[in-house]
PDB file of N, CA and C in Angstrom:
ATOM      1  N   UNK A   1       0.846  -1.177   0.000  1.00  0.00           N
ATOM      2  CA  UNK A   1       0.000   0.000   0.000  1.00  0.00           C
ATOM      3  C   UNK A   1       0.889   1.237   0.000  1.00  0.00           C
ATOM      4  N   UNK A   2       0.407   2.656  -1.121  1.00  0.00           N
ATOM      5  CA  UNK A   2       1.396   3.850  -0.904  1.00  0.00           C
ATOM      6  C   UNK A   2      -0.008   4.511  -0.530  1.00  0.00           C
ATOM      7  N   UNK A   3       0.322   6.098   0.042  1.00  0.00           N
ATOM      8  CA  UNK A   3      -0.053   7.050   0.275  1.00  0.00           C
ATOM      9  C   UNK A   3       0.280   8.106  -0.197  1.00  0.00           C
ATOM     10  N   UNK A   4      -0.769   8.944  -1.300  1.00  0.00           N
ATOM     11  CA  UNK A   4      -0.096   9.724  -1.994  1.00  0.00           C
ATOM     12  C   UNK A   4      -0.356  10.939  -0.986  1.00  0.00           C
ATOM     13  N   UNK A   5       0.232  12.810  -0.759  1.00  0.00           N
ATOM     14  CA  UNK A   5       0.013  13.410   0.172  1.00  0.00           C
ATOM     15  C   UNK A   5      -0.198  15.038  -0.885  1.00  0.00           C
ATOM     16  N   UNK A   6      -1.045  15.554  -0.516  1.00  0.00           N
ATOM     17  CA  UNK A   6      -1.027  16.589  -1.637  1.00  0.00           C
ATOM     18  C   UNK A   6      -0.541  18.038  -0.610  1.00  0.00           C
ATOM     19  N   UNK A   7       1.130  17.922  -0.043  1.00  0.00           N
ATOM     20  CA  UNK A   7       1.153  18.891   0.680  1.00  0.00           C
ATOM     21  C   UNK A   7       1.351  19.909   0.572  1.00  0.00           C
ATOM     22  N   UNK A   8       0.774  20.721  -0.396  1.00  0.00           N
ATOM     23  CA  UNK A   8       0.676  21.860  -0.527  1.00  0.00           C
ATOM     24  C   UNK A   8      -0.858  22.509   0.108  1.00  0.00           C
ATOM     25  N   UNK A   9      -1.540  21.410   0.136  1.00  0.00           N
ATOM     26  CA  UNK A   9      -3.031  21.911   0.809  1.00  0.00           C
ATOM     27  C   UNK A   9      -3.061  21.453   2.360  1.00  0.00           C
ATOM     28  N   UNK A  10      -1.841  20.829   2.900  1.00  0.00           N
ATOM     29  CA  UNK A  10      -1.740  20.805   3.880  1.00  0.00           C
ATOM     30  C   UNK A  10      -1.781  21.972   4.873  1.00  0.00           C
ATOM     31  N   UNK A  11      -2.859  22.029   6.184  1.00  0.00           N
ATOM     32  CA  UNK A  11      -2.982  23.287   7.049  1.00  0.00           C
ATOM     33  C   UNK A  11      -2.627  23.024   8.311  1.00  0.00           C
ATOM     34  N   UNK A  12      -1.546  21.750   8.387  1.00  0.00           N
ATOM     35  CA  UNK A  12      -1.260  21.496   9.839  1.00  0.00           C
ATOM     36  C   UNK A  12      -2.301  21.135  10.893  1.00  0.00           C
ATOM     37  N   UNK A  13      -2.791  20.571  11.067  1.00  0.00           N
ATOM     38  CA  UNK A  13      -3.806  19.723  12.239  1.00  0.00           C
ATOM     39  C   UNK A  13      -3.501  19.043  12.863  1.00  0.00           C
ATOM     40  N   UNK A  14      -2.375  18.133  12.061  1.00  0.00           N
ATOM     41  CA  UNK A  14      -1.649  16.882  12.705  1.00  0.00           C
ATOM     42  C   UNK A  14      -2.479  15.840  13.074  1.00  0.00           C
ATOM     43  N   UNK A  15      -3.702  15.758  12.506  1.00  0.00           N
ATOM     44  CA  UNK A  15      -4.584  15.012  13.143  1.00  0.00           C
ATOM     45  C   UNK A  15      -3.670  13.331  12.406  1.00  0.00           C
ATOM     46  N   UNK A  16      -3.253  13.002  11.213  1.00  0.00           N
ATOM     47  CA  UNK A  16      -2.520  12.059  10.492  1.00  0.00           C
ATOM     48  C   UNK A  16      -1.624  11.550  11.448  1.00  0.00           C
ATOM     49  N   UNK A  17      -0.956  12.734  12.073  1.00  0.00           N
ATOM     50  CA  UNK A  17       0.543  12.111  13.334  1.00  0.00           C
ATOM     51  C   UNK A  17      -0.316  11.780  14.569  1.00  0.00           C
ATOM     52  N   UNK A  18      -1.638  11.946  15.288  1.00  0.00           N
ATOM     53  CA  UNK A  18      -1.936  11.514  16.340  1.00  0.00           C
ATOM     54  C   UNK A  18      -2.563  10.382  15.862  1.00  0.00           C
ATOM     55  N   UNK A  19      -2.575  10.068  14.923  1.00  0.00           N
ATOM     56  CA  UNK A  19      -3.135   8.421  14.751  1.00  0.00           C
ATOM     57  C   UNK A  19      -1.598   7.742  14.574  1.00  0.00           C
ATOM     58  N   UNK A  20      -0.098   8.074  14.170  1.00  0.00           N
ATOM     59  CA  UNK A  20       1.014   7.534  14.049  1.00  0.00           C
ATOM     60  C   UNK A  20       1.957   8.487  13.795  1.00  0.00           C
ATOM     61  N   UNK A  21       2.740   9.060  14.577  1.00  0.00           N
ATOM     62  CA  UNK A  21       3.675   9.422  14.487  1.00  0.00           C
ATOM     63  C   UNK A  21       4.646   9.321  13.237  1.00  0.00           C
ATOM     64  N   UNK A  22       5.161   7.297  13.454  1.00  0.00           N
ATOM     65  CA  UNK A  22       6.208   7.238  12.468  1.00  0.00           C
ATOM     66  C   UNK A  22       5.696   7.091  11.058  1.00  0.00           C
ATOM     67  N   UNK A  23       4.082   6.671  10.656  1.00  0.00           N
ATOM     68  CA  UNK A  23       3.588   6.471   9.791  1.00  0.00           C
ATOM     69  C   UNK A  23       3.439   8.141   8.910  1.00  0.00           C
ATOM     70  N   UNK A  24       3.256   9.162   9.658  1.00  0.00           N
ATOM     71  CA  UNK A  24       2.955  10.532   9.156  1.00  0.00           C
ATOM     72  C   UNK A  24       4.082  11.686   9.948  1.00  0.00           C
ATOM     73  N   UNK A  25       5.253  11.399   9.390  1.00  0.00           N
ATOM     74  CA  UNK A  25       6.133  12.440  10.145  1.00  0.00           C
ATOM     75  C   UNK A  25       6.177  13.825   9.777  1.00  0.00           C
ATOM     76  N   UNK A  26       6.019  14.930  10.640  1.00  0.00           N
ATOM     77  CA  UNK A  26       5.635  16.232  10.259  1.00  0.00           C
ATOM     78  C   UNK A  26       7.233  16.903  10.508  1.00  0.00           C
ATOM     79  N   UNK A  27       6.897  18.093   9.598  1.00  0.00           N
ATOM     80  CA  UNK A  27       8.179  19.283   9.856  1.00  0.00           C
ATOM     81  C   UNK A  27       8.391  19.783  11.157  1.00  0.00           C
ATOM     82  N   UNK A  28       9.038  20.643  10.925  1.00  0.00           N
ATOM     83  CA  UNK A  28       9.463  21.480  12.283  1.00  0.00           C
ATOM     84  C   UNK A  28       8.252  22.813  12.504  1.00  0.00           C
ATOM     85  N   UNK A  29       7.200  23.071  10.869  1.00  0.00           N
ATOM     86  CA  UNK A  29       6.030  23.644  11.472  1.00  0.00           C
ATOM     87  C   UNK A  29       5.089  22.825  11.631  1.00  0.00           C
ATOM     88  N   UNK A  30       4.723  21.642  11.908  1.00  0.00           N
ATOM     89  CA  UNK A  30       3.840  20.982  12.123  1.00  0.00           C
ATOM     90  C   UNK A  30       3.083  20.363  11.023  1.00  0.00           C
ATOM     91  N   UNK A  31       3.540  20.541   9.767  1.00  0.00           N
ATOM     92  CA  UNK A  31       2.692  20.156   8.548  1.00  0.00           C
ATOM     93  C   UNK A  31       3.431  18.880   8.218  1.00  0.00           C
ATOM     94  N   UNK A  32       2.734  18.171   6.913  1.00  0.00           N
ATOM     95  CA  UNK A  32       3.460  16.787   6.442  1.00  0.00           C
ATOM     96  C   UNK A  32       4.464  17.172   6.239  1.00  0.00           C
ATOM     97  N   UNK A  33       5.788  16.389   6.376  1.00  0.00           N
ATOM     98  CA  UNK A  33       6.984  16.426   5.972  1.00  0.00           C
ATOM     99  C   UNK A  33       7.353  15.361   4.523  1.00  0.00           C
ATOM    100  N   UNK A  34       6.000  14.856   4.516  1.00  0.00           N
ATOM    101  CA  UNK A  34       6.443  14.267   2.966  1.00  0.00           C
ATOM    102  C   UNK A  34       5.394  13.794   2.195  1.00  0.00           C
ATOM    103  N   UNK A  35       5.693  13.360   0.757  1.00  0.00           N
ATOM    104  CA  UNK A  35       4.641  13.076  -0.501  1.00  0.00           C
ATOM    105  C   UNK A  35       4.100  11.806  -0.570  1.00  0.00           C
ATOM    106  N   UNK A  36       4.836  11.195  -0.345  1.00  0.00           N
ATOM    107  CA  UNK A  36       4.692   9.724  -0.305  1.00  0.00           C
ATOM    108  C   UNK A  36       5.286   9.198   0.486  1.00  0.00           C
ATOM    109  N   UNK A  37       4.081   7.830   1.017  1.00  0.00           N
ATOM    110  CA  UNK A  37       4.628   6.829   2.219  1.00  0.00           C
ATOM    111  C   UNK A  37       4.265   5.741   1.840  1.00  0.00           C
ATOM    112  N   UNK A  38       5.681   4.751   2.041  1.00  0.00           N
ATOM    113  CA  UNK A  38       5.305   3.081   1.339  1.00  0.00           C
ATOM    114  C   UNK A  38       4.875   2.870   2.925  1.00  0.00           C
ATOM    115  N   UNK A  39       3.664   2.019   2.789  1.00  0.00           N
ATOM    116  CA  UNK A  39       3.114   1.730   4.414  1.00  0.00           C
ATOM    117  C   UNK A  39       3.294   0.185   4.480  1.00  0.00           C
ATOM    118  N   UNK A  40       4.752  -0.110   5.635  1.00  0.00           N
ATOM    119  CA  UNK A  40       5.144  -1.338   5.501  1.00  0.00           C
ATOM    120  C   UNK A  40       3.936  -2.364   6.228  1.00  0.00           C
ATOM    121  N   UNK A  41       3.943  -3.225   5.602  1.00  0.00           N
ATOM    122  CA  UNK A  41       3.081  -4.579   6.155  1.00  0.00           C
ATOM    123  C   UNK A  41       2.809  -4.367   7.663  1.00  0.00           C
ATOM    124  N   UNK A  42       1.360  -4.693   7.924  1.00  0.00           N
ATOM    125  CA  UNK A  42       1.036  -4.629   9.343  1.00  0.00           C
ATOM    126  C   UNK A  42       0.569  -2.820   9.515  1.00  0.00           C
ATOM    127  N   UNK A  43       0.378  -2.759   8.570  1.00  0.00           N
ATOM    128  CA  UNK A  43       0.242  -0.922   9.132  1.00  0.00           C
ATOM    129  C   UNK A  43      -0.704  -0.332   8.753  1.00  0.00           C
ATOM    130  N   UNK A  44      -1.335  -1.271   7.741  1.00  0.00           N
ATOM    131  CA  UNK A  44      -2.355  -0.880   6.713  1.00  0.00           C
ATOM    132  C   UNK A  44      -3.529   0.215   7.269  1.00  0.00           C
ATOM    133  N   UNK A  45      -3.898  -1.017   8.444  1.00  0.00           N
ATOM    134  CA  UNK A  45      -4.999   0.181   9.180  1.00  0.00           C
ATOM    135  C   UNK A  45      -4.328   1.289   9.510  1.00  0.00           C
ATOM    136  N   UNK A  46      -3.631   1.509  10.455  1.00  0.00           N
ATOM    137  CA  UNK A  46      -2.574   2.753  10.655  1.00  0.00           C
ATOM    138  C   UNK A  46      -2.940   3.537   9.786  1.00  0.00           C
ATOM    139  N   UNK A  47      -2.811   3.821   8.534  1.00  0.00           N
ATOM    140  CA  UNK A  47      -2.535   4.446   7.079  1.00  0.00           C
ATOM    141  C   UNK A  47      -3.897   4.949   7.392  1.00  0.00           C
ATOM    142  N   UNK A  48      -4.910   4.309   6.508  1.00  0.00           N
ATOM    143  CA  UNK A  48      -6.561   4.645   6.567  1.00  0.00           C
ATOM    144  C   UNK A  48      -7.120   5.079   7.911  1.00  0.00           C
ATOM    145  N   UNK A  49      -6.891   4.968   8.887  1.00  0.00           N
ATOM    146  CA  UNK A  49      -7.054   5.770   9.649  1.00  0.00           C
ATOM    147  C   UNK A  49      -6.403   7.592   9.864  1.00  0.00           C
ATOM    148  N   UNK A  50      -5.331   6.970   9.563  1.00  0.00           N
ATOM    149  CA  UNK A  50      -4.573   8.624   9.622  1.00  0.00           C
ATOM    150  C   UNK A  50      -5.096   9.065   7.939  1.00  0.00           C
ATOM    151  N   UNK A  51      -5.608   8.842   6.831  1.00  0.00           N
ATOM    152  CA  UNK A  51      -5.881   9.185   5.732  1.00  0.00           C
ATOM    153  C   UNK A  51      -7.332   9.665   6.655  1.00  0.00           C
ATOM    154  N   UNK A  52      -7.889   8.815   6.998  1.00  0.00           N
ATOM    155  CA  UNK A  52      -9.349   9.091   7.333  1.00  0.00           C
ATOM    156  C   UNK A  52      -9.207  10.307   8.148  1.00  0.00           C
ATOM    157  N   UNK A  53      -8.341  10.927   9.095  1.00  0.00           N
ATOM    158  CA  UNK A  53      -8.314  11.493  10.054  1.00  0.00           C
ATOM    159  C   UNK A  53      -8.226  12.982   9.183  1.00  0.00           C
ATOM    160  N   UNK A  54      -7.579  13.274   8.364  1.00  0.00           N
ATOM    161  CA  UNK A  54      -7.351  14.405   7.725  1.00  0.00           C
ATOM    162  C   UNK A  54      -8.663  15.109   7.520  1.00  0.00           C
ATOM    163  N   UNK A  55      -8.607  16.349   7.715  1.00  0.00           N
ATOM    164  CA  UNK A  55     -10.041  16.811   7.446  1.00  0.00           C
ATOM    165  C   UNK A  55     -10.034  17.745   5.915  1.00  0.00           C
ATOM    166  N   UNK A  56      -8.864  17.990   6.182  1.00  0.00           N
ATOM    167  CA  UNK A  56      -8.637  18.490   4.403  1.00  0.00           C
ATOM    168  C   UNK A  56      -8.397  17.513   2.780  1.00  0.00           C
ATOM    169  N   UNK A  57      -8.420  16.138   3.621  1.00  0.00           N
ATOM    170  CA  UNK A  57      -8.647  14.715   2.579  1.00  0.00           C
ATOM    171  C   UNK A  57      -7.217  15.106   1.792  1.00  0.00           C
ATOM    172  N   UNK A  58      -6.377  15.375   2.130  1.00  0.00           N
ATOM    173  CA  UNK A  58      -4.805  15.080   0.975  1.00  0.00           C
ATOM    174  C   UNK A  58      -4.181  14.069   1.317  1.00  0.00           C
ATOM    175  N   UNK A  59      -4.802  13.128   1.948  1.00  0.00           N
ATOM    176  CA  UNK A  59      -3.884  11.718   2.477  1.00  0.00           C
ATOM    177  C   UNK A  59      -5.176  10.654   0.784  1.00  0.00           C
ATOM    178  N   UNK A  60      -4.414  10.644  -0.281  1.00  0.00           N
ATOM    179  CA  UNK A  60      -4.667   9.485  -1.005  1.00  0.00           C
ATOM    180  C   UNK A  60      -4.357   8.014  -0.656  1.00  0.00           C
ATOM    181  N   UNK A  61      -5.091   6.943  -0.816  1.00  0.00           N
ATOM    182  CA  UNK A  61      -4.720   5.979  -0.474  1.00  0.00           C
ATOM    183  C   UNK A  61      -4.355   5.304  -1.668  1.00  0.00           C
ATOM    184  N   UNK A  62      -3.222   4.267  -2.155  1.00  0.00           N
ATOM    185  CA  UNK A  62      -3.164   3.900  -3.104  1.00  0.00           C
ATOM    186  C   UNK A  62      -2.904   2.578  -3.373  1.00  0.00           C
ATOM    187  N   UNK A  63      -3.974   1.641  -3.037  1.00  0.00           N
ATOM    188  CA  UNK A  63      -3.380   0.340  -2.991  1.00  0.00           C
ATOM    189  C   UNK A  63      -2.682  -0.029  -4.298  1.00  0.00           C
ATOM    190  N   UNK A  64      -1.663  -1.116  -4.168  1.00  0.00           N
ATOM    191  CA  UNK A  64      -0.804  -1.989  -5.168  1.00  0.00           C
ATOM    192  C   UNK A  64      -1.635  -2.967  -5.349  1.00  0.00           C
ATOM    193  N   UNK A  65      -1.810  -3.104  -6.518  1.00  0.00           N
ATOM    194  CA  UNK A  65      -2.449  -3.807  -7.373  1.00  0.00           C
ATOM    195  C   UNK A  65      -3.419  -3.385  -7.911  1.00  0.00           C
ATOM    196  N   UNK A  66      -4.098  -2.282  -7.710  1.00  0.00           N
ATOM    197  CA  UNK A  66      -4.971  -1.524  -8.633  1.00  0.00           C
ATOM    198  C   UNK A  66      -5.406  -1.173  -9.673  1.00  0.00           C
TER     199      UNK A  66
END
């Protein structure tokens, strides 16, 4: 599974890092610190939850094999 991140519409909430920290690591202002996340095995929920958590929806989910 990837996660695509559209952070330019990112407004900092962090709501993505209180569902996982290492799954959604933020900058030093509090916004995503990155575009894409390969979400290693076992994490899946992790992911969709912190995708779900966003209220501005820029957490894409992108399963492999699609």
């Amino acid at each position: 599974m990837k996660l695509r991140i559209d952070k330019a519409k990112c407004v900092g909430n962090a709501r993505c890092a209180a569902v996982s920290e290492e799954l959604f690591p933020l900058d030093e202002d509090g916004y995503i610190a990155v575009e894409q996340i390969d979400v290693p095995a076992g994490k899946e929920g992790l992911a969709r939850r912190g995708a779900r958590a966003c209220p501005e929806r820029i957490i894409i989910i992108e399963d492999e094999g699609q």
